[in-house]
Protein backbone atom coordinates (compact mmCIF):
# COMPACT_ATOMS: atom_id res chain seq x y z
CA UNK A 1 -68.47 65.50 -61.49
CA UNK A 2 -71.66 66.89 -60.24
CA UNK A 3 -72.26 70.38 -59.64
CA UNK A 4 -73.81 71.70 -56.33
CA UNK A 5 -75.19 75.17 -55.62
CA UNK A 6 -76.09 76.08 -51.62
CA UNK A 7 -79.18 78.13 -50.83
CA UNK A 8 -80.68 79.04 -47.24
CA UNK A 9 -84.41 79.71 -48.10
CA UNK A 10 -85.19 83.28 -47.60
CA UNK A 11 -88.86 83.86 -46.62
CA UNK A 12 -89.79 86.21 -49.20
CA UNK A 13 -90.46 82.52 -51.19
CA UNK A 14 -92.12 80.76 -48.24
CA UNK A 15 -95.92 80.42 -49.00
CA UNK A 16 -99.47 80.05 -46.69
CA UNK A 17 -98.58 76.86 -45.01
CA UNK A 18 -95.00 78.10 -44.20
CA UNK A 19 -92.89 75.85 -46.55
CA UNK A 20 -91.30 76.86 -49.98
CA UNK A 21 -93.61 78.29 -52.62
CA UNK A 22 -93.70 76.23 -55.48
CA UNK A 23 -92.41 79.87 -57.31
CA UNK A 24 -89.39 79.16 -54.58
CA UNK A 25 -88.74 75.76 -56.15
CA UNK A 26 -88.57 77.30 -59.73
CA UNK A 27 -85.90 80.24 -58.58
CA UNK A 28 -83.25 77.97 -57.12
CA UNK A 29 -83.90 75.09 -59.57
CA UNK A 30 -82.91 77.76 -62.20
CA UNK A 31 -80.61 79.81 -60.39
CA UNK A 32 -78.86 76.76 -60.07
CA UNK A 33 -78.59 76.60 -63.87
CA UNK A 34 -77.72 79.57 -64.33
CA UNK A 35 -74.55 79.08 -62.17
CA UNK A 36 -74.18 75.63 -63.91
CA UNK A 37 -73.81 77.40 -67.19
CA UNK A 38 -71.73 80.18 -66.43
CA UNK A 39 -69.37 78.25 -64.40
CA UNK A 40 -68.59 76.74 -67.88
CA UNK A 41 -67.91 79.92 -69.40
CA UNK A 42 -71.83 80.27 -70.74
CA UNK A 43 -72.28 83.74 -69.40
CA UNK A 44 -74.58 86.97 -70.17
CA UNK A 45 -72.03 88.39 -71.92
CA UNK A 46 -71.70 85.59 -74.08
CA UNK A 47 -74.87 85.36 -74.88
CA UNK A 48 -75.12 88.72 -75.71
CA UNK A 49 -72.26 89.06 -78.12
CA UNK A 50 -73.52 85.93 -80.07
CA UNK A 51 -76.77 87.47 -80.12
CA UNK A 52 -78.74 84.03 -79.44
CA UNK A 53 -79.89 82.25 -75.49
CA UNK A 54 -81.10 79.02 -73.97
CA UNK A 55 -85.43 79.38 -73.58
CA UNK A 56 -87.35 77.13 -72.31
CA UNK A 57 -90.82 75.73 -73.59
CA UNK A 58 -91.37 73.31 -70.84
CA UNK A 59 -90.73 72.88 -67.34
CA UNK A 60 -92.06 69.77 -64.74
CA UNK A 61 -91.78 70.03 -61.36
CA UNK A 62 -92.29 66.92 -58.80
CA UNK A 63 -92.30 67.51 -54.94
CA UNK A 64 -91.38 64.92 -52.61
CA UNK A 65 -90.56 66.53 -49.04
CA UNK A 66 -91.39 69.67 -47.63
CA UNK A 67 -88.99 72.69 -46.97
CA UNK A 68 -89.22 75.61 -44.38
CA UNK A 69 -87.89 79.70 -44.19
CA UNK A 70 -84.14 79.28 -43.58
CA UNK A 71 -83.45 75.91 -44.13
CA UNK A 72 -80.29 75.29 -46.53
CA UNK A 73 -80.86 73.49 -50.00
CA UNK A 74 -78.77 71.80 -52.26
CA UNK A 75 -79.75 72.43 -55.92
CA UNK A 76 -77.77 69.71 -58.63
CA UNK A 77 -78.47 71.12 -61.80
CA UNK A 78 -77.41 69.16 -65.42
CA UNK A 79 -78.13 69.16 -68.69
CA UNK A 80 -79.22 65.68 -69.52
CA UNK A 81 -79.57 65.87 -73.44
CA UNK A 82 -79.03 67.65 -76.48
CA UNK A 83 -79.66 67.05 -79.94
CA UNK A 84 -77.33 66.28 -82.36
CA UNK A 85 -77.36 69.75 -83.88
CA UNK A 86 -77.40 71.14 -80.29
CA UNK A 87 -80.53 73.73 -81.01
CA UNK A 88 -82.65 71.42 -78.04
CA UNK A 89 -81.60 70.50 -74.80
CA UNK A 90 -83.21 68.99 -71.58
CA UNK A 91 -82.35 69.64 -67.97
CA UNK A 92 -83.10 68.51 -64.47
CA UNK A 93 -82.01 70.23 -61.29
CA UNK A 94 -82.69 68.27 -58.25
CA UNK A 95 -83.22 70.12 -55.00
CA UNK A 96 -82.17 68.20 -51.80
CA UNK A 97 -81.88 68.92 -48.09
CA UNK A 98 -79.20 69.63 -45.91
CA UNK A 99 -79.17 66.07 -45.64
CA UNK A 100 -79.06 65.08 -49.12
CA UNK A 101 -82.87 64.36 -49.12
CA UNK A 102 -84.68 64.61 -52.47
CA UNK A 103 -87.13 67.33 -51.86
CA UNK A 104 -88.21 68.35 -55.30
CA UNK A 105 -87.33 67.50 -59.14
CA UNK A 106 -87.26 69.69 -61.83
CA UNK A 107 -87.32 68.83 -65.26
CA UNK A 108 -87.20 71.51 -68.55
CA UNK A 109 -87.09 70.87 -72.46
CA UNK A 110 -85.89 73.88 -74.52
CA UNK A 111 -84.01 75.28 -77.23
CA UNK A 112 -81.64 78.08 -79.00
CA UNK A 113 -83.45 81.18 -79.80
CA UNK A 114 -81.43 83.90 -82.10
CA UNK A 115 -81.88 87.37 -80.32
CA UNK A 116 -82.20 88.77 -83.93
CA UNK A 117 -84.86 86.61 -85.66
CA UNK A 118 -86.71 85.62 -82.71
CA UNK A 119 -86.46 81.67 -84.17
CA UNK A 120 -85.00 78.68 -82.91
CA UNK A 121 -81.83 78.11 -84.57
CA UNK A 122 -78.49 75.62 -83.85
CA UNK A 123 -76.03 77.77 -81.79
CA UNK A 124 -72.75 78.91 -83.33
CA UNK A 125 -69.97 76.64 -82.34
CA UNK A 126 -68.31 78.29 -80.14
CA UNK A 127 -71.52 77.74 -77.77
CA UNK A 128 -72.31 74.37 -78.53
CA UNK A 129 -68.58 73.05 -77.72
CA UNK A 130 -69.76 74.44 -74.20
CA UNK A 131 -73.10 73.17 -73.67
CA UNK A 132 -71.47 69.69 -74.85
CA UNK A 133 -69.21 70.35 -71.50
CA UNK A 134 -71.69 70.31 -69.46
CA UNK A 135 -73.25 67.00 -70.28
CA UNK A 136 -70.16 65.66 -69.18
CA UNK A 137 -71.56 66.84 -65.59
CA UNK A 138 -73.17 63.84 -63.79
């Protein structure tokens, strides 16, 4: 079942021509994720005590409709792959309108990294049993 996360756009991310900053795009798409991942129990805290956290080495971003100060977004966030050890993952968050317009697309590749060694590494299992929840998220 997909996830959906409800923003109204504040202004402090509306840019020059009055519509949302590309920066704007970025926050929800990943706040979005964020929420994704600690609605399945993938929280701070977790991170923390396992001493290791999702980064993120590359991030695409397509626009296809504009979107103004106050207007309400939806944000669908998922993680669409992982690799068999689980230490890479992609996602995409799509951002729509009130109206269940696409406006945007976003689209990140990244990894594991161990808080410790600073390296990309598998996560323990405990973690991974998680982040294999959430491709069950269409």
């Amino acid at each position: 079942m997909a996830k959906e996360y409800k923003y109204k756009v504040d202004k402090s991310f509306i840019d020059f021509n009055g519509h949302l900053a590309e920066f704007g795009y970025y926050y929800y798409g990943v706040d979005g994720l964020r929420k994704l991942c600690e609605d399945k129990g993938c929280t701070p805290k977790l991170y923390e005590e396992l001493k290791i956290g999702p980064i993120t080495f590359q991030t695409t971003i397509s626009f296809a409709k504009e979107v103004r100060e106050n207007s309400i977004i939806i944000v669908n966030p998922r993680i669409t792959w992982i690799s068999e050890d689980c230490k890479k993952w992609s996602s995409q968050s799509n951002i729509l309108s009130a109206t269940l317009g696409l406006c945007a697309t976003i689209v990140s590749k990244g990894a594991f990294m161990d808080h410790t060694s600073r390296k990309v590494r598998p996560p323990p299992e405990e973690l991974e049993e998680k982040w294999r929840l959430l491709l069950e998220i269409d």
